[in-house]
C-alpha atoms as a PDB file:
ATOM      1  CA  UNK A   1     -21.183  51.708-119.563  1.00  0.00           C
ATOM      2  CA  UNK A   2     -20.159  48.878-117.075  1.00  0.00           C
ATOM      3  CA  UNK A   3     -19.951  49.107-113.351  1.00  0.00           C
ATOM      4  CA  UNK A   4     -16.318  48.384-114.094  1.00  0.00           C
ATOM      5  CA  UNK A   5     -15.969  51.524-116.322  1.00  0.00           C
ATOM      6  CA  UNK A   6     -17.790  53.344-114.217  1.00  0.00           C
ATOM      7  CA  UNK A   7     -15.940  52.740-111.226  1.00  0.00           C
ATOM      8  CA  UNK A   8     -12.362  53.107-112.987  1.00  0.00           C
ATOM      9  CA  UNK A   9     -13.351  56.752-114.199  1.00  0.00           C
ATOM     10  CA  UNK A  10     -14.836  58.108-110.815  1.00  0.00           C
ATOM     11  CA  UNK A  11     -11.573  56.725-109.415  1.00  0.00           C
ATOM     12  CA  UNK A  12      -9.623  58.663-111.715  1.00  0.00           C
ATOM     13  CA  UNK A  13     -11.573  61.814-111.491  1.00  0.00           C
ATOM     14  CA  UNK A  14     -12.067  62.026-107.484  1.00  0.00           C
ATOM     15  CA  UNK A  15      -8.442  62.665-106.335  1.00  0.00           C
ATOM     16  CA  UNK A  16      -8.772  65.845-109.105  1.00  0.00           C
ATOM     17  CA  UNK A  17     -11.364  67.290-106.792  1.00  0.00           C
ATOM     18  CA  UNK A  18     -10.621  69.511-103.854  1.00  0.00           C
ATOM     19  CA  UNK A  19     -11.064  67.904-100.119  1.00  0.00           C
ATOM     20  CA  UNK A  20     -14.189  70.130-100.069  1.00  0.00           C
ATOM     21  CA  UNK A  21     -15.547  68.786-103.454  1.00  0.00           C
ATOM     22  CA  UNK A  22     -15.384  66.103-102.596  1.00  0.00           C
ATOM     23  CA  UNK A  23     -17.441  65.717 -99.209  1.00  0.00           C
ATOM     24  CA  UNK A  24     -19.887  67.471-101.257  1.00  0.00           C
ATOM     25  CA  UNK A  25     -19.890  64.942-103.206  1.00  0.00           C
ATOM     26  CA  UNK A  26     -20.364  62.077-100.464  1.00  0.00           C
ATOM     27  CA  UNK A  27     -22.674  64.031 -99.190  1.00  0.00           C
ATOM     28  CA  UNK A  28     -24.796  63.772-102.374  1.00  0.00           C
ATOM     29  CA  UNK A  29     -24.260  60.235-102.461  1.00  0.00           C
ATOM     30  CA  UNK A  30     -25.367  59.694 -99.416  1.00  0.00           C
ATOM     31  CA  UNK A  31     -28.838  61.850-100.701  1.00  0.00           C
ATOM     32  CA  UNK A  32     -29.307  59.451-103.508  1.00  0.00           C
ATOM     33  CA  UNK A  33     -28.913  56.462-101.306  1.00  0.00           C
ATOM     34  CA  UNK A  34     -31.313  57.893 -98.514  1.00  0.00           C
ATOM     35  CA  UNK A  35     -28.201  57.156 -96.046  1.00  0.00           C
ATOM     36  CA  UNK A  36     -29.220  59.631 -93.467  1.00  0.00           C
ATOM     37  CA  UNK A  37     -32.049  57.867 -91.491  1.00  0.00           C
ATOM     38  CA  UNK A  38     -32.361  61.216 -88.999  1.00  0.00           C
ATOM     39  CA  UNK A  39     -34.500  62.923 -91.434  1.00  0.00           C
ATOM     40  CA  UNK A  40     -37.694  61.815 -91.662  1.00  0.00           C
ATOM     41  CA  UNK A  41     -39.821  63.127 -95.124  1.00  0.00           C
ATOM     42  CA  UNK A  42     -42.698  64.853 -94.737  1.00  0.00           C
ATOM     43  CA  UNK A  43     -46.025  63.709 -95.569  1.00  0.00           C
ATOM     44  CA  UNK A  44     -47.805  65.009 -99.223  1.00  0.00           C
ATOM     45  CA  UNK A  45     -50.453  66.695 -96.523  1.00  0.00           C
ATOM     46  CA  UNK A  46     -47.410  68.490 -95.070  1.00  0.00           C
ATOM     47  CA  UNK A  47     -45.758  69.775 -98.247  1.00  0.00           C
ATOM     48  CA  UNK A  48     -48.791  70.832-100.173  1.00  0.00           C
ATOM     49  CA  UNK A  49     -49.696  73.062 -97.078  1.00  0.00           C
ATOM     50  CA  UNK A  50     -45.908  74.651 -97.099  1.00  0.00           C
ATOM     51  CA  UNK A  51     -46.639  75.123-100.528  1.00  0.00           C
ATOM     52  CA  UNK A  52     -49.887  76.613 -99.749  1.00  0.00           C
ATOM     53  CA  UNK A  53     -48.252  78.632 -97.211  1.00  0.00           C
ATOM     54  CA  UNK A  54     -45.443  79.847 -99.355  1.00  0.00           C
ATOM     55  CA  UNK A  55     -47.543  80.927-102.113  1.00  0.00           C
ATOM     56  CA  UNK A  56     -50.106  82.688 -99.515  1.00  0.00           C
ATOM     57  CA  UNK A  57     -47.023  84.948 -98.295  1.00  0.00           C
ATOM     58  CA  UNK A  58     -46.010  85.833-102.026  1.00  0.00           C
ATOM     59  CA  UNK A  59     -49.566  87.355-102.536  1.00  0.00           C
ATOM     60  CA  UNK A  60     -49.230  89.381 -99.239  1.00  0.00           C
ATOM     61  CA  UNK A  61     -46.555  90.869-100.715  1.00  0.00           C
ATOM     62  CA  UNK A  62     -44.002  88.990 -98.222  1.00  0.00           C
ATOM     63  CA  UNK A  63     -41.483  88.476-101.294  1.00  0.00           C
ATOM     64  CA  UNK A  64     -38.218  89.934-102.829  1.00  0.00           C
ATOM     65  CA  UNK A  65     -38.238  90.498-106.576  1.00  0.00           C
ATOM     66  CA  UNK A  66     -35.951  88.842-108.975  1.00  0.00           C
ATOM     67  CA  UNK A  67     -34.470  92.689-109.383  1.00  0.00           C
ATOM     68  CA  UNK A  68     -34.146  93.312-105.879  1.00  0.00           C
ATOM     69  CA  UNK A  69     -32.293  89.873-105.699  1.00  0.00           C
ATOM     70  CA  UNK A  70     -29.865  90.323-108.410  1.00  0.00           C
ATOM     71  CA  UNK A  71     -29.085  94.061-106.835  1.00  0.00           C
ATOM     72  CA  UNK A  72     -28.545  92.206-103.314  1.00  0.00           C
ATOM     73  CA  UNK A  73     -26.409  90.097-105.094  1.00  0.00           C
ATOM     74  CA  UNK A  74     -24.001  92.671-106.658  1.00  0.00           C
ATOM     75  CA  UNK A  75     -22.935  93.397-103.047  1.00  0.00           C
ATOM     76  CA  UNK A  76     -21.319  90.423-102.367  1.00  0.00           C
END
């Protein structure tokens, strides 16, 4: 599909979307094209040891089950 086409359908398909819709969707834009220059990515040293971390707490027992979840869930 051309840039042209492209274009011509998101402009059709934008105004359909509620105001709120829509700044989520600038706001993914925005992800994709790395606008926000505040947030600085952490290094692969960084994540791995949040992973690390993370999966640490799970075997500790610091976790919610899917079940427990799902029942929390039902409350809303």
């Amino acid at each position: 599909m051309t840039a042209t086409a492209l274009k011509k359908q998101f402009d059709n398909y934008l105004p359909l979307l509620s105001s709120k819709q829509q700044e989520l969707l600038l706001e993914m834009v925005k992800s994709f094209l790395n606008v926000d220059k505040g947030t600085k990515r952490i290094t692969k040293k960084q994540y791995n040891k949040e992973i690390n971390d993370a999966v640490a707490s799970i075997e500790k027992g610091n976790g919610v089950s899917h079940k427990d979840v799902l029942k929390e869930l039902s409350k809303w």
